[in-house]
Protein backbone atom coordinates (compact mmCIF):
# COMPACT_ATOMS: atom_id res chain seq x y z
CA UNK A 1 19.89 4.21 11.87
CA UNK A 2 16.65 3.97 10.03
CA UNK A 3 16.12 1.37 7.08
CA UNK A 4 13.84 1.86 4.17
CA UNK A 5 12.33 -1.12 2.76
CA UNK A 6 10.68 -0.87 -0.62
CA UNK A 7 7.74 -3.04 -2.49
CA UNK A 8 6.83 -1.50 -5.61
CA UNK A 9 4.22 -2.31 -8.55
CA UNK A 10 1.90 -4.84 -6.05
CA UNK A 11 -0.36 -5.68 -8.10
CA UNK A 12 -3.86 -6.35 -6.94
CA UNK A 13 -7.40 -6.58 -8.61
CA UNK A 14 -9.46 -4.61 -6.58
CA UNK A 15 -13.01 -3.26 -6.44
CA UNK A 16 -12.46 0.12 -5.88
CA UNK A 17 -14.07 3.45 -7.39
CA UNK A 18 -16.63 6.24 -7.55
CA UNK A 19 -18.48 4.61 -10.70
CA UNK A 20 -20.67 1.37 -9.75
CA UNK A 21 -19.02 -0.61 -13.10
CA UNK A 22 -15.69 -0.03 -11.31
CA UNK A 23 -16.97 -1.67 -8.13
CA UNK A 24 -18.91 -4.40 -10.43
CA UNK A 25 -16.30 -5.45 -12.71
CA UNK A 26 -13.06 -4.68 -10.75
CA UNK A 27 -9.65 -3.44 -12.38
CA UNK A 28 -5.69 -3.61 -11.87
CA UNK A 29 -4.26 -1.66 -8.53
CA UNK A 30 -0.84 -1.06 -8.04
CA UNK A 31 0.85 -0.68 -4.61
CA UNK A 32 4.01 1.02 -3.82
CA UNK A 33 5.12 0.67 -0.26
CA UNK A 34 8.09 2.71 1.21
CA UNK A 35 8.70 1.72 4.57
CA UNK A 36 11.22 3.37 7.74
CA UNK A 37 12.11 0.73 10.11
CA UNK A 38 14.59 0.27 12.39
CA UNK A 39 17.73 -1.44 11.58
CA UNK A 40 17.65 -4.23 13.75
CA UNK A 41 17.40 -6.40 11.18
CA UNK A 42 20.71 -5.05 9.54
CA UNK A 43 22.52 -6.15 12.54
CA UNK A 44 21.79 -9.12 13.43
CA UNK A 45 20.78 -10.69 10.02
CA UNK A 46 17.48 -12.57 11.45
CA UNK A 47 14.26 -12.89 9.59
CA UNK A 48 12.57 -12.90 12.97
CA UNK A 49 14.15 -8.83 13.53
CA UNK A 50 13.03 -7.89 10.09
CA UNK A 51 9.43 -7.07 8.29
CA UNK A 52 9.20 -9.90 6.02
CA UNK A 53 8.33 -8.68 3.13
CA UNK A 54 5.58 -11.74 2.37
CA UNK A 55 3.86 -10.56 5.64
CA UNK A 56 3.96 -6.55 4.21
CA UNK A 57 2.40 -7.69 0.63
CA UNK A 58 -0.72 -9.78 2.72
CA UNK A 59 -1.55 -6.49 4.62
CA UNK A 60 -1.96 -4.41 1.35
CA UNK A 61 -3.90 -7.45 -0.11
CA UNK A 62 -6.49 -7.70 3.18
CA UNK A 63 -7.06 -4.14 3.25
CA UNK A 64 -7.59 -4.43 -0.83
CA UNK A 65 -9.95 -7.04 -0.57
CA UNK A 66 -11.64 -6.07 2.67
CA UNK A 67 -13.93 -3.89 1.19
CA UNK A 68 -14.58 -1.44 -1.81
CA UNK A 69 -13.88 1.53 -1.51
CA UNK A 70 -14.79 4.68 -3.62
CA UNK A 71 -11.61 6.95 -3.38
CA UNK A 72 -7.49 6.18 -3.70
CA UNK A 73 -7.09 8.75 -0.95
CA UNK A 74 -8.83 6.22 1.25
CA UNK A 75 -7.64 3.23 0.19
CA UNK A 76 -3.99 4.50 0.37
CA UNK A 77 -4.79 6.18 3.82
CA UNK A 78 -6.28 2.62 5.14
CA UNK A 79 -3.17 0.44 3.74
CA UNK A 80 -1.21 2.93 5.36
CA UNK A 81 -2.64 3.19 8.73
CA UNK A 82 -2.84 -1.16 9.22
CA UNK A 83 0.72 -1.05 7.59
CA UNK A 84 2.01 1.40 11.07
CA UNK A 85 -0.16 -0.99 13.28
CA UNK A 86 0.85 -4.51 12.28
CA UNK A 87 4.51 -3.49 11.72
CA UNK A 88 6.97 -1.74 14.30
CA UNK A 89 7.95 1.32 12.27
CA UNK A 90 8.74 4.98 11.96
CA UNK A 91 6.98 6.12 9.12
CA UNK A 92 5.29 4.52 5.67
CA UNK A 93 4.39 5.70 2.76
CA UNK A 94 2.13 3.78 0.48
CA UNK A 95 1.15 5.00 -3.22
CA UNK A 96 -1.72 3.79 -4.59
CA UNK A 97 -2.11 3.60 -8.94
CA UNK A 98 -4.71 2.52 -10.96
CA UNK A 99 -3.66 1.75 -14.45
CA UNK A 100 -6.70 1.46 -16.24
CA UNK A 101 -8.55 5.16 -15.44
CA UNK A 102 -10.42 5.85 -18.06
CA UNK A 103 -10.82 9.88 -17.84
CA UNK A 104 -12.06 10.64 -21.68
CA UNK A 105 -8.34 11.09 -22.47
CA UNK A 106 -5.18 8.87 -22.46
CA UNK A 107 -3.52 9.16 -19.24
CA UNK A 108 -0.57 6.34 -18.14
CA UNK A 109 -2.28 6.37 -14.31
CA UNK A 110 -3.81 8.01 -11.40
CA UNK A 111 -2.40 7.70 -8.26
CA UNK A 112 -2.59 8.94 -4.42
CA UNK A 113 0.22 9.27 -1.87
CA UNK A 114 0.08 9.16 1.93
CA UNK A 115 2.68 9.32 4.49
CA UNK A 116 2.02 8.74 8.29
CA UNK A 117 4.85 8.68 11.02
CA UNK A 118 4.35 6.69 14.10
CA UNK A 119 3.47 7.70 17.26
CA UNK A 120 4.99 4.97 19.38
């Protein structure tokens, strides 16, 4: 049996974007995080079988904060991929929106999805 556990609307300020203002000035990110883990921690009801949660929200913030980066597709591809290596799971998928686009017309977000499956 496969859990999924779910952190949505992490909110980060990042310095992220294709515009050097963006990267200057920074602006609101917001993480979802879907991840497929097995159920170990189900059954025996032990922090120490389960991905705490505090631990999952500190990986999205490091890889937020370790550097700027110009597109969502790579940010959300780089949580992603150090989400599969510090965690033992089967797959993840992280969205990645940024509130405060400015496009020349009203828009509620952008946002990227990726999905990677382990190969362990």
């Amino acid at each position: 049996m496969t859990l999924t556990i779910e952190l949505r609307g992490v909110e980060l300020h990042g310095r992220h974007g294709v515009e050097e203002q963006e990267r200057r000035a920074g602006q609101r990110f917001l993480f979802d995080v879907w991840l497929d883990a097995p159920d170990d921690a189900a059954r025996s009801d032990r922090i120490e079988d389960a991905v705490d949660y505090r631990d999952v929200a500190a990986v999205v913030r490091r890889v937020s904060d370790g550097r700027a980066f110009h597109l969502l597709e790579t940010l959300a591809t780089a949580v992603a991929d150090e989400l599969l290596v510090a965690f033992a799971l089967e797959r993840v998928r992280v969205r990645v929106r940024k509130p405060d686009v400015e496009l020349g017309v009203p828009v509620e977000y952008s946002a990227v999805s990726v999905e990677r499956t382990s190969t362990r």
